[in-house]
Protein backbone atom coordinates (compact mmCIF):
# COMPACT_ATOMS: atom_id res chain seq x y z
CA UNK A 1 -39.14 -52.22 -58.84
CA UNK A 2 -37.70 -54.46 -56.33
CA UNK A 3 -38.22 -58.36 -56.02
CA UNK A 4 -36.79 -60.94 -53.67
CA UNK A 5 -34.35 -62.73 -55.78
CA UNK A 6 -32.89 -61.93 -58.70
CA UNK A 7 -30.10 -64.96 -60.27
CA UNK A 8 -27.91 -63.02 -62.90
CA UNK A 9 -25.68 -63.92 -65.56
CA UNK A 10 -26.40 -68.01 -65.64
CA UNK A 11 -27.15 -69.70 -68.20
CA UNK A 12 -30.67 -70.84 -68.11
CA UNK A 13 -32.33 -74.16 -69.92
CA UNK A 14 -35.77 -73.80 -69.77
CA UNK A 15 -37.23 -76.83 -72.42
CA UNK A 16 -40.56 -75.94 -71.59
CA UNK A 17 -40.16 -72.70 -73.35
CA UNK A 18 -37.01 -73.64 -75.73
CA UNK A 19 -34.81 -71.35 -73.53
CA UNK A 20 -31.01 -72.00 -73.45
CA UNK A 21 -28.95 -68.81 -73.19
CA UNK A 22 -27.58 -66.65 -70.46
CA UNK A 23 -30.22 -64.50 -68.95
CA UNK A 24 -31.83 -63.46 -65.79
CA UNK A 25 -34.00 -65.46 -63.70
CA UNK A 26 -36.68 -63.31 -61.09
CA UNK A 27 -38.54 -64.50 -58.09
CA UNK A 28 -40.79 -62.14 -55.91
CA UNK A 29 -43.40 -63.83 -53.52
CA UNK A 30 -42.80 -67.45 -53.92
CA UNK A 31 -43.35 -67.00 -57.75
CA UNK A 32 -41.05 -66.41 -61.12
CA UNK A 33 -41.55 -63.04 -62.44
CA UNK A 34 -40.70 -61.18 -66.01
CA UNK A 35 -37.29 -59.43 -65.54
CA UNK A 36 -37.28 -58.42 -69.07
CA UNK A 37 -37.18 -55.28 -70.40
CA UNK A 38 -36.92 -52.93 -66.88
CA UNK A 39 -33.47 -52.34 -64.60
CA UNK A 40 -34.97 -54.42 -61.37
CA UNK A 41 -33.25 -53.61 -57.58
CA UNK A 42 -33.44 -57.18 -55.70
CA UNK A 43 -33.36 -57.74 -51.61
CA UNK A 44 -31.03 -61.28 -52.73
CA UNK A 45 -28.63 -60.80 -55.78
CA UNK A 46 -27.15 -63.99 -56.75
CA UNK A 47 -24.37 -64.12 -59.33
CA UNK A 48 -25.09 -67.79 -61.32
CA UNK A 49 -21.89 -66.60 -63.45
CA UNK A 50 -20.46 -69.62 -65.23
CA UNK A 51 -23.33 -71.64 -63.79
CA UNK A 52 -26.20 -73.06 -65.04
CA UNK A 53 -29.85 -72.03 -64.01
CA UNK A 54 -32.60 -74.71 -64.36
CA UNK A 55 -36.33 -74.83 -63.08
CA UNK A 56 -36.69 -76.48 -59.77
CA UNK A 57 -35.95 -80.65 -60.76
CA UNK A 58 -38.76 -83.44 -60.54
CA UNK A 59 -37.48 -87.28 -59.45
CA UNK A 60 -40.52 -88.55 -60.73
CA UNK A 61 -39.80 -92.12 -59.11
CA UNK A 62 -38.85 -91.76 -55.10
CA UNK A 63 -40.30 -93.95 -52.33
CA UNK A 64 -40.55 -91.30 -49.64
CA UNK A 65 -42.33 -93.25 -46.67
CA UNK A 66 -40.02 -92.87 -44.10
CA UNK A 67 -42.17 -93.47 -41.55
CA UNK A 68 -42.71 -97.36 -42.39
CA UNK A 69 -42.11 -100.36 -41.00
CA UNK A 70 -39.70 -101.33 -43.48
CA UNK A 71 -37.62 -97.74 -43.29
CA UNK A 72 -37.59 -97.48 -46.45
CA UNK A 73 -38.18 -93.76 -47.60
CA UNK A 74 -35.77 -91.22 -47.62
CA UNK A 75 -36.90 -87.94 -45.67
CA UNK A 76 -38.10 -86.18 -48.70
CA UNK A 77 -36.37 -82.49 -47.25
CA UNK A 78 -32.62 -84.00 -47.80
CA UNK A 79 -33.08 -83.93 -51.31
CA UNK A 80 -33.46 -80.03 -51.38
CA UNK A 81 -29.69 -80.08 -51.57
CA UNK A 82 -29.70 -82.06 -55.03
CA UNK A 83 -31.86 -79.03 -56.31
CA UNK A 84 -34.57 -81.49 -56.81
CA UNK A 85 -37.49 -79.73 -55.24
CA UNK A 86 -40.47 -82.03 -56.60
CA UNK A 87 -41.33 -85.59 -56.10
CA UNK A 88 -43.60 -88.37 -56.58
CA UNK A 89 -43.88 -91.16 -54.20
CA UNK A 90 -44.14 -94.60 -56.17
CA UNK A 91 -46.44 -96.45 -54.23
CA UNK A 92 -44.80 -96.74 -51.23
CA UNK A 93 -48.19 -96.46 -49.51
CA UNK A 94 -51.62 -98.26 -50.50
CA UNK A 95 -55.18 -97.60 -49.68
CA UNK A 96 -54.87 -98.91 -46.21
CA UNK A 97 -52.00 -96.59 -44.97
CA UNK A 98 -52.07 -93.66 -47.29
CA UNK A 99 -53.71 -91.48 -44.65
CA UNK A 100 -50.85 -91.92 -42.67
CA UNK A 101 -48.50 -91.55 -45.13
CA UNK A 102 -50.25 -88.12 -46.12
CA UNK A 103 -49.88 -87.13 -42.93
CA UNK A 104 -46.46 -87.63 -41.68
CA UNK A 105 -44.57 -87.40 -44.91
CA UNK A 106 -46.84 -85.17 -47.39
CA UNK A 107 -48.02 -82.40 -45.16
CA UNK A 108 -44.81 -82.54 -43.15
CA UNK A 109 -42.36 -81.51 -46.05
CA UNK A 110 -41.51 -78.44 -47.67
CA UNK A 111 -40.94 -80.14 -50.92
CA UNK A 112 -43.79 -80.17 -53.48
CA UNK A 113 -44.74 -83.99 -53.13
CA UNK A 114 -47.52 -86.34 -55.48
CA UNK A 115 -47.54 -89.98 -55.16
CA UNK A 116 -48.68 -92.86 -56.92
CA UNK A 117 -51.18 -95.74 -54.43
CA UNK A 118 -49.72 -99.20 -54.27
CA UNK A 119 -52.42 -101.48 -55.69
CA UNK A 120 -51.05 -103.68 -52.92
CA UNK A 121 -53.43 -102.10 -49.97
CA UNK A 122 -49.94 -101.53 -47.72
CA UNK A 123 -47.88 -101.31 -50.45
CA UNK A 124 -44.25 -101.60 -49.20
CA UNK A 125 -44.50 -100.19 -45.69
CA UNK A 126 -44.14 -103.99 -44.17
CA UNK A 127 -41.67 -105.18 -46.55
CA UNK A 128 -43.78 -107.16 -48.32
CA UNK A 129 -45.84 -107.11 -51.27
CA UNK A 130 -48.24 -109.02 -53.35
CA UNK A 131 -49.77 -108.44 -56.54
CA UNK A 132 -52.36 -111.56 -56.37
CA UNK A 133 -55.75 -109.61 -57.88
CA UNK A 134 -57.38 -111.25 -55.52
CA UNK A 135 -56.04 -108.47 -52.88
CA UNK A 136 -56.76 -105.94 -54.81
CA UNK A 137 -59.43 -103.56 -52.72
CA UNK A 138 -60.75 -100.95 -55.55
CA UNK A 139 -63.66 -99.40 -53.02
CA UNK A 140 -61.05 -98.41 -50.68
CA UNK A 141 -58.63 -97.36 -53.39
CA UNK A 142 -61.06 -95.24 -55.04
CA UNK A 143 -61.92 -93.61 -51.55
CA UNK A 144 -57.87 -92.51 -51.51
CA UNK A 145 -58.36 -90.57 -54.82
CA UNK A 146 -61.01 -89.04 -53.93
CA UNK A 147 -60.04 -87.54 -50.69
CA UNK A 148 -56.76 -86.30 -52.03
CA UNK A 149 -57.67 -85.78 -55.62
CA UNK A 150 -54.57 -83.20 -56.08
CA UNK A 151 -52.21 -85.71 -54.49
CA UNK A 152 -52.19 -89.32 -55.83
CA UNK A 153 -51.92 -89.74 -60.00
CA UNK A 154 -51.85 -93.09 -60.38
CA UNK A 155 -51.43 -96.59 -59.61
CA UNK A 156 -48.69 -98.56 -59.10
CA UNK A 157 -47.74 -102.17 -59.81
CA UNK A 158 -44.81 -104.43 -59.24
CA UNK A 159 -44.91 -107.55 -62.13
CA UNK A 160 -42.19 -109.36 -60.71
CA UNK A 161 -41.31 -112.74 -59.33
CA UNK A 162 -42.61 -113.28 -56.65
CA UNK A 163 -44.64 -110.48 -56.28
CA UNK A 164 -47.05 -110.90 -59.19
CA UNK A 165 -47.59 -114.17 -60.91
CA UNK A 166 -48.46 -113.25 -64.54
CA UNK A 167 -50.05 -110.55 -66.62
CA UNK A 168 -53.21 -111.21 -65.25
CA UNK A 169 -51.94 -108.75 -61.93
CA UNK A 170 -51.76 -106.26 -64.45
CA UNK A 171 -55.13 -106.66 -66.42
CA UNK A 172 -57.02 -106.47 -62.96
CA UNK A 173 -54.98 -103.66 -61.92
CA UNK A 174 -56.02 -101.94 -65.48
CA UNK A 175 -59.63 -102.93 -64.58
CA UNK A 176 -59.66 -101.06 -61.12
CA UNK A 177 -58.16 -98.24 -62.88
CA UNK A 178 -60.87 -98.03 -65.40
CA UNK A 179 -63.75 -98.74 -62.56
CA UNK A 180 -62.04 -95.91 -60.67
CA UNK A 181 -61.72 -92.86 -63.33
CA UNK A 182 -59.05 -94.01 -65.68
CA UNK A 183 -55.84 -93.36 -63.85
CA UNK A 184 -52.46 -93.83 -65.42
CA UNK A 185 -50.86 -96.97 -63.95
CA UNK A 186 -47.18 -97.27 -63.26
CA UNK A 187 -45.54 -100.58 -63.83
CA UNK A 188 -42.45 -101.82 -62.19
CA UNK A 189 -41.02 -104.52 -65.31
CA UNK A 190 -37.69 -105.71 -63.55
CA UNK A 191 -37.47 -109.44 -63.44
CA UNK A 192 -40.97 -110.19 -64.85
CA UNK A 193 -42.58 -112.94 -65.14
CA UNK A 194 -44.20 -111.65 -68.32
CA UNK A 195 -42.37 -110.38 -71.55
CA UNK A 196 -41.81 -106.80 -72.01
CA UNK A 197 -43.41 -106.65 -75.22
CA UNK A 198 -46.83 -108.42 -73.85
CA UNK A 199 -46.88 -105.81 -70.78
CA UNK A 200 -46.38 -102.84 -73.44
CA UNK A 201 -49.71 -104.33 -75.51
CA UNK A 202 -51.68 -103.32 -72.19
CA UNK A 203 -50.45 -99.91 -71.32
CA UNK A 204 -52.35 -97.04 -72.51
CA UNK A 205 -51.64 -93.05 -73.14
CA UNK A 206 -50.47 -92.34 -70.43
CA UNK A 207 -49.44 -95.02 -68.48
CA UNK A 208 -45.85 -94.96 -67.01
CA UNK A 209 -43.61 -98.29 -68.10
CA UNK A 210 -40.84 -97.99 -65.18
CA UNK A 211 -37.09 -99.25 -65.36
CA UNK A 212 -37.20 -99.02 -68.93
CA UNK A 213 -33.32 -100.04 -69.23
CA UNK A 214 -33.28 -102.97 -66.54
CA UNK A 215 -30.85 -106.11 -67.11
CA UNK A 216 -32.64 -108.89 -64.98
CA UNK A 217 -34.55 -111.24 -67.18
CA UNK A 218 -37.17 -110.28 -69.69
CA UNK A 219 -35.44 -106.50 -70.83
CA UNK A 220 -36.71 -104.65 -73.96
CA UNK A 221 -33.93 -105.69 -76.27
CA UNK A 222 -34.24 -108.75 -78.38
CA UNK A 223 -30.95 -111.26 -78.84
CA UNK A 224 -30.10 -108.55 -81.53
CA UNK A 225 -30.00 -105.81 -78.82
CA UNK A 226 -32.11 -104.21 -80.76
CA UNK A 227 -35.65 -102.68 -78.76
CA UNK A 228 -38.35 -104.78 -79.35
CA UNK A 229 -41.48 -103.56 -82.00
CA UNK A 230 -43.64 -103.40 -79.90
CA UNK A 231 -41.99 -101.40 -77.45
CA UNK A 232 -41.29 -99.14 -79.94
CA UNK A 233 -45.33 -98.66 -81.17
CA UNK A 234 -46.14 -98.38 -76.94
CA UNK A 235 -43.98 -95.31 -77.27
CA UNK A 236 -45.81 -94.15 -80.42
CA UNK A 237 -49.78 -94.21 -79.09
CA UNK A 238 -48.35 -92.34 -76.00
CA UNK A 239 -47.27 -94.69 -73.16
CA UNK A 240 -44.36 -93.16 -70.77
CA UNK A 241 -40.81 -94.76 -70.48
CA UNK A 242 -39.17 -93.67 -67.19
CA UNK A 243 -35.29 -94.80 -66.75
CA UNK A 244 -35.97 -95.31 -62.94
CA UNK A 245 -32.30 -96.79 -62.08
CA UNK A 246 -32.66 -97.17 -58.76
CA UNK A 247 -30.18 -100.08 -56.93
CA UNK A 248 -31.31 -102.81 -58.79
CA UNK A 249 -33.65 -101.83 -61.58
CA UNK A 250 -30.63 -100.15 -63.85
CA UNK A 251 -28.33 -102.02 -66.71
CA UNK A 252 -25.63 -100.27 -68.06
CA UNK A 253 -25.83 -102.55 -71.34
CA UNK A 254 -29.44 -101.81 -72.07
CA UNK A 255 -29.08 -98.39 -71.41
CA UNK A 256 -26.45 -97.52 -73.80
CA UNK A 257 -27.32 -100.14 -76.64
CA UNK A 258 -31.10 -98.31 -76.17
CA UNK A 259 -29.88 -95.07 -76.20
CA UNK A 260 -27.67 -96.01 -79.17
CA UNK A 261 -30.65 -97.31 -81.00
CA UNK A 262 -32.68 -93.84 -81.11
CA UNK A 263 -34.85 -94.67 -77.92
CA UNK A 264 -34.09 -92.53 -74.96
CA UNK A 265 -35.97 -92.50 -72.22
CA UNK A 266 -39.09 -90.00 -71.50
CA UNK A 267 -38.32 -89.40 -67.87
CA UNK A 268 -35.10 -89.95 -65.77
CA UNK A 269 -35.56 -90.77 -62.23
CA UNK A 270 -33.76 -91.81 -59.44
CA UNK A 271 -35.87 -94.84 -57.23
CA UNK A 272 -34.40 -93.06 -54.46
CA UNK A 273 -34.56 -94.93 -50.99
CA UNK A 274 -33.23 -93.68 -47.71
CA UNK A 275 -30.48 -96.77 -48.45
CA UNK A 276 -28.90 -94.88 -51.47
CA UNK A 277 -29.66 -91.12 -50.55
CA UNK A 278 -26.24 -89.57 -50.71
CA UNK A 279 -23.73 -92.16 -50.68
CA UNK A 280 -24.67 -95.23 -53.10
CA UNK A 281 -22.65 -95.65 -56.49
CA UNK A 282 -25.46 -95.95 -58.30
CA UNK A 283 -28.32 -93.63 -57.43
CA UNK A 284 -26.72 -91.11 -55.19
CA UNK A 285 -29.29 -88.28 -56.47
CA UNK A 286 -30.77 -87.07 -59.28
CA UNK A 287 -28.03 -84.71 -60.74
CA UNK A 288 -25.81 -87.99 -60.42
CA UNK A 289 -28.31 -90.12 -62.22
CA UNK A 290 -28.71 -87.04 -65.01
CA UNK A 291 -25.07 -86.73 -65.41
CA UNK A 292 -25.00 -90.59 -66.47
CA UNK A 293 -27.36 -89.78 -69.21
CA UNK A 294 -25.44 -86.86 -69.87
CA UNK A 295 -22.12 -88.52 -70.59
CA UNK A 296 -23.72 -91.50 -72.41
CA UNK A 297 -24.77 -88.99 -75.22
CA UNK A 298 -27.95 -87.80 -74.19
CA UNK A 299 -28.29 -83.46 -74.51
CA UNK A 300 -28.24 -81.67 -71.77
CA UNK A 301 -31.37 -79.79 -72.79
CA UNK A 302 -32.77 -83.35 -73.60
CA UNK A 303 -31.87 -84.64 -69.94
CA UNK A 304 -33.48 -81.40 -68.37
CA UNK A 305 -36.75 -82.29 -70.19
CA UNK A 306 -36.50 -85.75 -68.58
CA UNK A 307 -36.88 -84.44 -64.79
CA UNK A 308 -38.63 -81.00 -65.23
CA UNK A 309 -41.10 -80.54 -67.92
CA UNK A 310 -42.09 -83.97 -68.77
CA UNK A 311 -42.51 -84.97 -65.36
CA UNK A 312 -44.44 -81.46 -64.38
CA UNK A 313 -47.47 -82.64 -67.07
CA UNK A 314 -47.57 -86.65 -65.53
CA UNK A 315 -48.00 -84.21 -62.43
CA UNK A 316 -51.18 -82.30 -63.50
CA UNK A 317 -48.64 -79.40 -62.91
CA UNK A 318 -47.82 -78.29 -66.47
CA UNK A 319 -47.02 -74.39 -66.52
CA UNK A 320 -46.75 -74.28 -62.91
CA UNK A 321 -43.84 -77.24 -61.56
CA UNK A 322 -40.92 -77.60 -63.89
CA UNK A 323 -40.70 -74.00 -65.81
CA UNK A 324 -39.06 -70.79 -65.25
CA UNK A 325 -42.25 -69.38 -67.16
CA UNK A 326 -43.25 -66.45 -65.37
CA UNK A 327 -45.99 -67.37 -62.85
CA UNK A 328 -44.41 -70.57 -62.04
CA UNK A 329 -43.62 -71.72 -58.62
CA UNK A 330 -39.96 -69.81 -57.73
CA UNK A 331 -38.36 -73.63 -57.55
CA UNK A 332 -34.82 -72.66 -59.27
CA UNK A 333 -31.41 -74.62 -59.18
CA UNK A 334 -28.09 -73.74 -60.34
CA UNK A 335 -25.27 -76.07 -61.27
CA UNK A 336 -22.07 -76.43 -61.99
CA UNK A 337 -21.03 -79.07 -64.62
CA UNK A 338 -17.35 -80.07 -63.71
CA UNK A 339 -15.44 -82.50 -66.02
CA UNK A 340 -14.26 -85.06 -64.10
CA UNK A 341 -14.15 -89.44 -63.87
CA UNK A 342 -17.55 -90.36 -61.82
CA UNK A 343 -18.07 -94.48 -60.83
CA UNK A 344 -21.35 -95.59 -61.48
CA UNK A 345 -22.44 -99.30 -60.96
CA UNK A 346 -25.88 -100.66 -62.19
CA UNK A 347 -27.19 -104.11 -60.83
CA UNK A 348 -25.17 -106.23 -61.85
CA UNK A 349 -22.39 -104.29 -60.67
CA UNK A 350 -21.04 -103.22 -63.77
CA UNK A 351 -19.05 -99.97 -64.18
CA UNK A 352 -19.26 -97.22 -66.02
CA UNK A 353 -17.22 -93.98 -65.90
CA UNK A 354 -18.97 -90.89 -66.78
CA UNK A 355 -16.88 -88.04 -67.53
CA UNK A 356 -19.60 -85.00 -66.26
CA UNK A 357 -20.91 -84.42 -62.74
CA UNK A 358 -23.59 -81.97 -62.59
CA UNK A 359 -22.88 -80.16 -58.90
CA UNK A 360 -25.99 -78.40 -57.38
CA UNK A 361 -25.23 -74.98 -56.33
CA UNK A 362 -28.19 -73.18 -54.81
CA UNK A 363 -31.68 -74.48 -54.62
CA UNK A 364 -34.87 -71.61 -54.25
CA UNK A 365 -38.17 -73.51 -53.51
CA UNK A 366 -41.22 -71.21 -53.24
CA UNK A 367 -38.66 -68.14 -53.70
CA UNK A 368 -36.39 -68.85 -50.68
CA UNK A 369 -32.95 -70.26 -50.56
CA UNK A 370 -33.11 -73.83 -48.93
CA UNK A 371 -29.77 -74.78 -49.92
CA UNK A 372 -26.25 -73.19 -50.72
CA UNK A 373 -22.95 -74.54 -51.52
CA UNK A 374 -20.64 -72.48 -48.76
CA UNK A 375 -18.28 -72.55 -51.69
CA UNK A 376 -20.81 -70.91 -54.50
CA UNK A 377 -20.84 -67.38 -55.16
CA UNK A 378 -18.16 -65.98 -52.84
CA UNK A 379 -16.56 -63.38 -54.95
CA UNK A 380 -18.76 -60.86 -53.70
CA UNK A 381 -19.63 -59.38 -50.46
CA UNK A 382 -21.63 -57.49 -48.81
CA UNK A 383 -20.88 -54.92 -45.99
CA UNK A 384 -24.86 -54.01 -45.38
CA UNK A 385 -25.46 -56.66 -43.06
């Protein structure tokens, strides 16, 4: 049998199906197959010796409109050489531009892309938002989600100064959720006007508490540093923590006094913006963000769950987004991990050294090769072309 690719002699981490061990990885028309238990001919070989093989990766927190007025997105294609090869848009768009977002960003990109609506009905495409309830427009919300019912998973909501005035943004926003089918809403927390303990109380299963470890204002550690109760029992009847770092939204502090304290986070994401795509010191890319994590104790296994299968069910794409199952989208990447001194910087300009650097190799998305290091996998060559 031949396929189209066939990655040898990596070592894969697969947490979706407790895999971590060195074994093959197959791909034939855009999807994993089973390359156990037959010798397999390929049309690619790819030698992932010394490497590590993981399912495609998920940044779960992006803002991808790049096509605003404000410029904010980052084209969602660049990121293909970060081997992330899914994303969800965090409200960038709202009910009144979503259409246009669909259009120009969604249906333009090779990247598998879902996105959360802005309860604000431009969201952040004018550089401006406000969370006054009043604003809110549910009938033309619940229009977006049902037009691209496969596309948007939830709402999103900014409670912070000047953009929302109290908890009361949030209850409404909970309200429209409910009148509109029960989507999960995702919360921005960073410099709230509300305690983080009183916004937990409201989230249900489900819902998506974002910047988890931020340092401005109201954070989830009490004068103790120790995380509050009741972000603790949030946790326990289901609600999601994502890490979301992003340029402001990221304390070094809070992270490693939370991670100390048994609570890591349930997704790691980046809050990437076309401003930090690349070259920012704190939320370059995802594998930059991951290697963070990495060196502040965190698995690697553990971090891989964060941005592939965790992510992959918030995405309605469990079994198909995030897995090397076979029958899977073929999204692979392979990494290096080099040991090495890495700056990062969270808000308040702090700095922490990690001493890992996860270095994408080759990414596959839909079983072709969209990106290659021109330094990965030279030891071999071949004369047949």
């Amino acid at each position: 049998m031949t396929i189209d690719i066939l990655i040898r002699n990596g070592h894969v981490i697969d947490p979706s199906r407790d895999i971590d061990d060195i074994q093959d990885v197959g791909i034939d028309k855009g999807v994993i197959v089973d390359v156990s238990g037959e010798k397999l001919e390929a049309v690619q070989i790819v030698d992932a010796e010394g490497c590590y093989v993981f399912p495609g990766l998920i940044d779960f927190h992006t803002h991808l409109y790049y096509n605003s007025a404000s410029r904010l997105g980052g084209h969602p294609n660049f990121m293909l050489s970060t081997g992330v090869t899914s994303l969800v848009d965090a409200g960038t768009a709202g009910c009144e531009n979503y259409k246009h977002f669909h259009d120009t960003v969604v249906s333009a990109s090779e990247e598998h892309i879902k996105a959360q609506i802005s309860c604000y009905p431009t969201g952040m495409a004018n550089g401006h938002e406000n969370f006054d309830p009043a604003l809110f427009k549910k009938k033309e919300t619940a229009a977006r989600f049902q037009e691209y019912p496969n596309e948007i998973i939830g709402l999103k909501i900014r409670l912070s100064y000047g953009l929302a005035e109290g908890i009361e943004s949030l209850v409404a926003a909970i309200r429209m959720s409910e009148d509109i089918g029960g989507a999960p809403i995702c919360v921005h927390v960073t410099n709230s006007p509300c305690a983080m303990g009183n916004i937990a109380d409201l989230l249900r299963r489900g819902d998506i508490f974002c910047h988890v470890y931020h340092g401005t204002g109201n954070t989830i550690l009490d004068e103790n540093n120790k995380v509050y109760k009741k972000i603790r029992q949030a946790r326990e009847r289901g609600v999601i923590f994502d890490a979301g770092g992003g340029k402001m939204n990221g304390s070094h502090h809070v992270t490693k006094e939370s991670l100390a304290r048994d609570f890591p986070p349930d997704v790691i994401s980046t809050d990437m913006t076309g401003d930090k795509l690349h070259y920012s010191s704190r939320s370059r890319n995802l594998p930059f963000v991951m290697s963070r994590f990495l060196s502040m104790g965190m698995s690697l296994r553990d971090v891989l769950r964060c941005v592939t299968e965790t992510p992959a069910k918030l995405m309605n794409e469990e079994g198909r987004l995030g897995t090397l199952r076979p029958g899977a989208v073929g999204d692979v990447t392979v990494m290096t991990l080099a040991e090495q001194d890495v700056h990062h910087y969270d808000s308040n300009a702090a700095d922490y050294i990690s001493k890992q650097l996860l270095i994408p190799q080759l990414s596959v998305l839909r079983g072709e090769i969209a990106f290659c290091q021109p330094t990965f996998n030279l030891t071999q060559y071949d004369f047949g072309i």
